[in-house]
Protein backbone atom coordinates (compact mmCIF):
# COMPACT_ATOMS: atom_id res chain seq x y z
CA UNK A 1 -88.04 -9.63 32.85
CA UNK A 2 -88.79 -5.63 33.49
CA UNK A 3 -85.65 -3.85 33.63
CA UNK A 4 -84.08 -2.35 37.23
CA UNK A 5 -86.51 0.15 38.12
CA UNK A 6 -83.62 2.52 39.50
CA UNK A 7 -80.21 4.12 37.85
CA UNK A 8 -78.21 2.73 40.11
CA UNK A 9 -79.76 -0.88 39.72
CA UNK A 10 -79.65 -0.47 35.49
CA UNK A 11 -75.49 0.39 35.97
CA UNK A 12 -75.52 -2.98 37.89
CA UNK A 13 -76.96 -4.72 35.04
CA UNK A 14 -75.16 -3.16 32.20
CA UNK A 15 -72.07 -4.21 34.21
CA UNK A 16 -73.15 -6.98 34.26
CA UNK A 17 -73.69 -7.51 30.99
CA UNK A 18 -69.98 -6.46 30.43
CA UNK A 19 -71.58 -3.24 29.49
CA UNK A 20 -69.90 -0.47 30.98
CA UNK A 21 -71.56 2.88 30.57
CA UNK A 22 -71.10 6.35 31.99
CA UNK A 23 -73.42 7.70 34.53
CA UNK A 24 -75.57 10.37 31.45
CA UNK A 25 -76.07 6.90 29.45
CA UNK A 26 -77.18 5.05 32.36
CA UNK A 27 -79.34 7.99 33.40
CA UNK A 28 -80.93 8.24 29.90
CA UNK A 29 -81.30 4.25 29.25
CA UNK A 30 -83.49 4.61 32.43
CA UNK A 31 -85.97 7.56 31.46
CA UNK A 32 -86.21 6.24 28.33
CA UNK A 33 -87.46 3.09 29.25
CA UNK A 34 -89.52 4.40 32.57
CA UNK A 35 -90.96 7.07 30.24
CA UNK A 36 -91.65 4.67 27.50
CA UNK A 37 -89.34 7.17 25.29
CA UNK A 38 -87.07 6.07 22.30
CA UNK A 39 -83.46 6.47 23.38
CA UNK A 40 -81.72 8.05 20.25
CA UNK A 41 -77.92 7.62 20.57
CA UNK A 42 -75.33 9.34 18.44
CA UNK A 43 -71.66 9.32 18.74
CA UNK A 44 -68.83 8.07 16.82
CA UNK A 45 -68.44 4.47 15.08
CA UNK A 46 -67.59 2.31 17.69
CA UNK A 47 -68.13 3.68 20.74
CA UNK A 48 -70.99 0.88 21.50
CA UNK A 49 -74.04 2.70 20.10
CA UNK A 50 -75.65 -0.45 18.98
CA UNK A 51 -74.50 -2.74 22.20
CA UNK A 52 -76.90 -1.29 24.13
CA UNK A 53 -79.89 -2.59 22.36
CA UNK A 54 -77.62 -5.51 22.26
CA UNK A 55 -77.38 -5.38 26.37
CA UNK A 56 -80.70 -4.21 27.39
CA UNK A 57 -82.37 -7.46 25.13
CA UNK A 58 -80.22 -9.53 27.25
CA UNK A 59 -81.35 -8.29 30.53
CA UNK A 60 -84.91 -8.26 29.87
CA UNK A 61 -84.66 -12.00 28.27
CA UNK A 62 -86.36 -9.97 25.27
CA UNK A 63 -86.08 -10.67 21.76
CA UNK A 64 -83.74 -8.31 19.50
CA UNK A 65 -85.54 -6.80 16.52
CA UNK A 66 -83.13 -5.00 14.46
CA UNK A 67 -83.73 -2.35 11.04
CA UNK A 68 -80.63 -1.57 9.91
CA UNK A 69 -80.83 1.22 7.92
CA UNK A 70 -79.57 2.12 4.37
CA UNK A 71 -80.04 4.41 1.56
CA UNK A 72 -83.00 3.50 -0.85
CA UNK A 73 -84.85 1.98 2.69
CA UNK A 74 -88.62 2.37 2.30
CA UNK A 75 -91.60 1.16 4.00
CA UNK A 76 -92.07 -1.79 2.39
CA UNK A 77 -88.50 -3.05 3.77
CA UNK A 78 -89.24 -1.60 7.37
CA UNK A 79 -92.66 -1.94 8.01
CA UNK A 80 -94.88 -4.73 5.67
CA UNK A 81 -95.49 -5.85 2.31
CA UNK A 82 -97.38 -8.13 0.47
CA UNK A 83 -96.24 -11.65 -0.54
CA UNK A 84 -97.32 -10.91 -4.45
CA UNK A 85 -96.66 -14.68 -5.04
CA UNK A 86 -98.98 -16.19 -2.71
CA UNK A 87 -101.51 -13.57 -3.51
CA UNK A 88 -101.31 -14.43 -7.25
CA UNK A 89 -101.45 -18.49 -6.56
CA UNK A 90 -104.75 -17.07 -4.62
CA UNK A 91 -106.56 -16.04 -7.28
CA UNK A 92 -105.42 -18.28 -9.29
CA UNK A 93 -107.21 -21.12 -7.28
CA UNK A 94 -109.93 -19.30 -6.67
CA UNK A 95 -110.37 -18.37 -10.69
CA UNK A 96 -109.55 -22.70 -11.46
CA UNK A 97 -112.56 -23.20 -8.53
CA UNK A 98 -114.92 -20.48 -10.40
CA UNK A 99 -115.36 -18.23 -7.76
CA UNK A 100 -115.47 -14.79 -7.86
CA UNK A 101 -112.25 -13.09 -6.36
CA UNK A 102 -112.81 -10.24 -3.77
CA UNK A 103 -109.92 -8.68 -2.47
CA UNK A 104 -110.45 -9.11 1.08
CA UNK A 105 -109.79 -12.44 -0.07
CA UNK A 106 -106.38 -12.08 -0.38
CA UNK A 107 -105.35 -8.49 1.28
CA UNK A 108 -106.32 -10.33 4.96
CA UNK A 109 -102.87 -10.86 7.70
CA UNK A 110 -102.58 -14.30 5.76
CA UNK A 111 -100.54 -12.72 2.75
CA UNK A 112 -98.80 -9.90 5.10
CA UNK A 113 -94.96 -10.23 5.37
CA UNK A 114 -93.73 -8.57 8.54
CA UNK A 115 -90.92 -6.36 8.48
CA UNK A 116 -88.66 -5.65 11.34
CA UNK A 117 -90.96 -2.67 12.66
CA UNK A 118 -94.43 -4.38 12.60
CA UNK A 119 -92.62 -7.31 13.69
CA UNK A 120 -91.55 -5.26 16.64
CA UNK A 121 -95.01 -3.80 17.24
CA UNK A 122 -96.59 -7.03 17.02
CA UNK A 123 -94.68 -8.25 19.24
CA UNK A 124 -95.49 -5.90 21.68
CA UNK A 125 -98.68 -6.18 21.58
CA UNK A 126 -98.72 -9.58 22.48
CA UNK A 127 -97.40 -8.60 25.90
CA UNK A 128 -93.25 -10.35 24.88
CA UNK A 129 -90.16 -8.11 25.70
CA UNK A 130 -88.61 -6.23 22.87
CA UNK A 131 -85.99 -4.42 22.26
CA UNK A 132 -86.05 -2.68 18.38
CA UNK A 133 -83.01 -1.31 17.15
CA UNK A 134 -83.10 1.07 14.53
CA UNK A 135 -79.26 1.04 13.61
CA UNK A 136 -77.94 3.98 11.60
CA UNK A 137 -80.90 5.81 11.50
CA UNK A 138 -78.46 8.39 9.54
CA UNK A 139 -77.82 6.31 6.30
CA UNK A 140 -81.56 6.14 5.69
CA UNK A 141 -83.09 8.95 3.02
CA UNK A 142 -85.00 11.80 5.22
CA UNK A 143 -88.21 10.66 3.39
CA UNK A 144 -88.00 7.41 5.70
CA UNK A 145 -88.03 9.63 9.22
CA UNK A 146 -91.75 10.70 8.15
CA UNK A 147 -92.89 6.89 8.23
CA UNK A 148 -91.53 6.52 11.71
CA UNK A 149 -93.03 9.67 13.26
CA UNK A 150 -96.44 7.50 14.35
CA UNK A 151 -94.35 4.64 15.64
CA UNK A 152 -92.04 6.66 18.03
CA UNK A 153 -95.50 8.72 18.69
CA UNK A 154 -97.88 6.67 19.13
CA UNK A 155 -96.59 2.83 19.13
CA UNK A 156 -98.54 2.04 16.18
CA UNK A 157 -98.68 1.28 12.56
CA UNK A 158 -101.51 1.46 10.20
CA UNK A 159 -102.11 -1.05 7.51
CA UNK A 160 -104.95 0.91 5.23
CA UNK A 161 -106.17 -2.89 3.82
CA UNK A 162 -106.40 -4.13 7.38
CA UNK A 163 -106.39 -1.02 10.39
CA UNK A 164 -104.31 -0.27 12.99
CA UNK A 165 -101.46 -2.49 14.88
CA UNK A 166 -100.72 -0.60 18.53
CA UNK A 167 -98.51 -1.45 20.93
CA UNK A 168 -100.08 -2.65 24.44
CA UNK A 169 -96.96 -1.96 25.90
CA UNK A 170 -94.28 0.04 24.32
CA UNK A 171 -91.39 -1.88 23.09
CA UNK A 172 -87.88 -0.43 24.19
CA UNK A 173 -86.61 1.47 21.15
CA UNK A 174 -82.99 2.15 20.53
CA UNK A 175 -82.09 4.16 17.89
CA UNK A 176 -78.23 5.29 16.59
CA UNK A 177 -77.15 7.78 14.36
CA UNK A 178 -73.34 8.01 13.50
CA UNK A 179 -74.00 12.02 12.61
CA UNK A 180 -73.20 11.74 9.04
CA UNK A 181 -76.51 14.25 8.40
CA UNK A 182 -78.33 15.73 11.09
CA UNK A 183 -81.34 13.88 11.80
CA UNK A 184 -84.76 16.13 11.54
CA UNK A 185 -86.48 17.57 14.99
CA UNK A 186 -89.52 16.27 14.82
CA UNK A 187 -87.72 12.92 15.61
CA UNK A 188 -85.67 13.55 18.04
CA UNK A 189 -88.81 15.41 19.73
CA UNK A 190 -89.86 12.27 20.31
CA UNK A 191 -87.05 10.67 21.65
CA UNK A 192 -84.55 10.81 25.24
CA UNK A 193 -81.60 12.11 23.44
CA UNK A 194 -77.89 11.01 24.83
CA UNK A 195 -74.24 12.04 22.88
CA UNK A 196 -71.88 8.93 23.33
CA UNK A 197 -68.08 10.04 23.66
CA UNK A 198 -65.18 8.22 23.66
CA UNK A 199 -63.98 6.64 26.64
CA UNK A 200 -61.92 8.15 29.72
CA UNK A 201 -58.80 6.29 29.93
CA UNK A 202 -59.93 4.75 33.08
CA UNK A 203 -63.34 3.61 31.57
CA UNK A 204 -61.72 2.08 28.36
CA UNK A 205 -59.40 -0.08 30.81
CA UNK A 206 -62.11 -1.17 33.10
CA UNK A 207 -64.05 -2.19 28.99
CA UNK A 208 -60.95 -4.19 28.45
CA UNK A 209 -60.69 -5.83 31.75
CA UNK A 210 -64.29 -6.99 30.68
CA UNK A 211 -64.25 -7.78 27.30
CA UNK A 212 -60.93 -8.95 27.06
CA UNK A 213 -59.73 -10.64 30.17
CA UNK A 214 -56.89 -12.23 29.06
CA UNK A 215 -55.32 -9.16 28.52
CA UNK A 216 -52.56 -7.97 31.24
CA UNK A 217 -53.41 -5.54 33.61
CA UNK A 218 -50.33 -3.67 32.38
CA UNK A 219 -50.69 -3.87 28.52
CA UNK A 220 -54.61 -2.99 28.49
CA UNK A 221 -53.45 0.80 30.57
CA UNK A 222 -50.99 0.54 27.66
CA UNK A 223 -53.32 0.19 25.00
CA UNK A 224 -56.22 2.50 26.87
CA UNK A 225 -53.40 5.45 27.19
CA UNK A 226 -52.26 4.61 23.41
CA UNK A 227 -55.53 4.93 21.87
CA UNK A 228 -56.16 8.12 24.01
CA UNK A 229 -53.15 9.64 22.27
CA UNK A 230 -54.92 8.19 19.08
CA UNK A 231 -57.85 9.85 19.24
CA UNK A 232 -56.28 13.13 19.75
CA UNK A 233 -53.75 13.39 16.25
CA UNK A 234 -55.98 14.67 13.18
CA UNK A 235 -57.33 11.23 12.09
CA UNK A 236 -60.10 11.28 9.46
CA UNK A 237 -61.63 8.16 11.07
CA UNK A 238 -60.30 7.88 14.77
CA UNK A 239 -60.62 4.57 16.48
CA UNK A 240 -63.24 3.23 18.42
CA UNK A 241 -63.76 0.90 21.65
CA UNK A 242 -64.55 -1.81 19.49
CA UNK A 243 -60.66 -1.07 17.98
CA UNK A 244 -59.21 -1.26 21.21
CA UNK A 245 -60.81 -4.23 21.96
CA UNK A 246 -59.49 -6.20 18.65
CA UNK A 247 -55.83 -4.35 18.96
CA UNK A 248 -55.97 -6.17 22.65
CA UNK A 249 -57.23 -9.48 20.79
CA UNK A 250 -54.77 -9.20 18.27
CA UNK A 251 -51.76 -9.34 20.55
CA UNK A 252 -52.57 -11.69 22.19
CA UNK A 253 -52.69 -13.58 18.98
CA UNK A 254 -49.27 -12.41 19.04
CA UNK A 255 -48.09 -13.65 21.99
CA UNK A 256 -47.24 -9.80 22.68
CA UNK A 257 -47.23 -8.38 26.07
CA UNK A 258 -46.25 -4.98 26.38
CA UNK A 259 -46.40 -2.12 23.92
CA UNK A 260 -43.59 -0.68 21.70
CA UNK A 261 -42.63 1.55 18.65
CA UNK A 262 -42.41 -1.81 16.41
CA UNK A 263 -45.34 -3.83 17.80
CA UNK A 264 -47.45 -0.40 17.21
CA UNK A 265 -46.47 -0.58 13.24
CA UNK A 266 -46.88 -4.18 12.93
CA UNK A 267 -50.38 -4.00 14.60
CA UNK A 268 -51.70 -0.09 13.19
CA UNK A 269 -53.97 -2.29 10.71
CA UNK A 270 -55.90 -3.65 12.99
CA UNK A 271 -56.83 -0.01 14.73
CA UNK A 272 -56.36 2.56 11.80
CA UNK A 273 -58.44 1.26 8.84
CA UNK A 274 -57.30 4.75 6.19
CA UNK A 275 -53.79 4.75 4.36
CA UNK A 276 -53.73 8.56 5.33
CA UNK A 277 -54.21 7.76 9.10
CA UNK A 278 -51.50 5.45 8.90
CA UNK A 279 -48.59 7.76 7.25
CA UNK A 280 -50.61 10.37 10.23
CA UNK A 281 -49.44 8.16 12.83
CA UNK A 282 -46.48 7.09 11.62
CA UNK A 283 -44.97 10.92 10.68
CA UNK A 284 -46.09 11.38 14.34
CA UNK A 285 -43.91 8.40 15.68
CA UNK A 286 -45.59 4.85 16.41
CA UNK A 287 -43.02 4.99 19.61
CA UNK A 288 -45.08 7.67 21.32
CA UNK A 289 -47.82 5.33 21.26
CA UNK A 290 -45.42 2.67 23.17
């Protein structure tokens, strides 16, 4: 299924979806996909950065291909490799049988392991909805950016042994970057760029109203207005949407329905995840949270 070929008409759907964005993400979901662009992401952890691939693979009824990326990831873990094994049992056989081994005997698609973004291209090419996520993009080494300069160029990826896998249709591309290093131009060049903020306190309600239902209409402006406050003390790791929704979750574990200087303390694991943050909040006054 093609996604909503107007802004107005994506909202709908990532509303649907219990998605709620704000009208810049909305606007840049849609020329990214109309434009066949990556859409690179950065903002905070937590503030739903990786939902959206999450989302827009629901909509389209494609399938979710996701890279998450690490330090030490290389080509080999992203793109292809070579089942070694199976390629050794191959000449093997062919050695037991007498014949002579050539290597386009056993460096053929039959002993090629698909990784994540060939997967992706593949994929593609075969005309199926996909949505590849490249998570993270940030925790990956800079040397790794280089290898995905022809994919976010061109769609493609080229196997020396075999030639060149492109992309009949573009796959939708999502990639997120928590800003822990500053990912290099010639990237982003290539991308529709959007900053994700946190939440007005009227957006984060209208999140829990959809993600947690259950939730009272009173205690979830409670908990939006709370983690507003939150966000603006001098936290080394402030708390995210996904925090709000689990604090919301949690009391109702609790059987708690309103919001107060104790229930605040009893609960500040669940939202602050640093011992520093904690005695930050705490010096502050859990009450004026309440």
């Amino acid at each position: 299924m093609a996604l909503p070929s107007t802004v107005d008409d994506l909202e709908a759907a990532l509303i649907r979806e219990d998605y709620v964005p704000e009208r810049g993400l909305s606007v840049a979901i849609h020329l990214a996909v109309q434009m066949g662009r990556p859409l690179f992401v950065e903002g905070e952890p937590g503030v739903g950065k990786t939902e959206i691939a999450k989302v827009l693979a629901a909509i389209t009824g494609g399938e979710l291909i996701r890279l998450q990326c690490y330090e030490g990831l290389d080509a080999s873990h992203a793109l292809y490799e070579w089942d070694y094994a199976r390629q050794m049992l191959a000449i093997r056989l062919l050695e037991a049988h007498g014949d002579d081994v050539d290597v386009h005997d056993i460096m053929s698609e039959e002993y090629l392991v698909a990784r994540p973004l060939l997967q992706a291209i593949r994929r593609s090419s075969e005309g199926l909805p996909t949505v590849l996520l490249i998570d993270e993009l940030d925790r990956a080494d800079e040397e790794f950016e280089a290898y995905l300069l022809e994919l976010l160029s061109d769609f493609q990826i080229t196997i020396p042994e075999i030639g060149t896998v492109k992309a009949s249709t573009p796959p939708i591309v999502v990639i997120t970057s928590n800003r822990t290093r500053e990912i290099h131009d010639a990237v982003k060049r290539r991308c529709i760029y959007h900053w994700i903020d946190y939440p007005t306190v009227e957006r984060e309600i209208e999140i829990l109203e959809r993600k947690s239902p259950e939730t009272p209409e009173i205690l979830s402006k409670e908990l939006a207005v709370a983690m507003h406050r939150l966000r603006e003390l001098d936290l080394f790791k402030p708390p995210g949407v996904a925090e709000t929704i689990d604090w919301a979750k949690a009391l109702q574990v609790l059987g708690e329905v309103a919001l107060s200087g104790d229930v605040v303390d009893a609960t500040l694991g669940v939202i602050v995840k640093y011992e520093e943050d904690m005695e930050t909040v705490r010096t502050v006054g859990t009450e004026s949270l309440a």
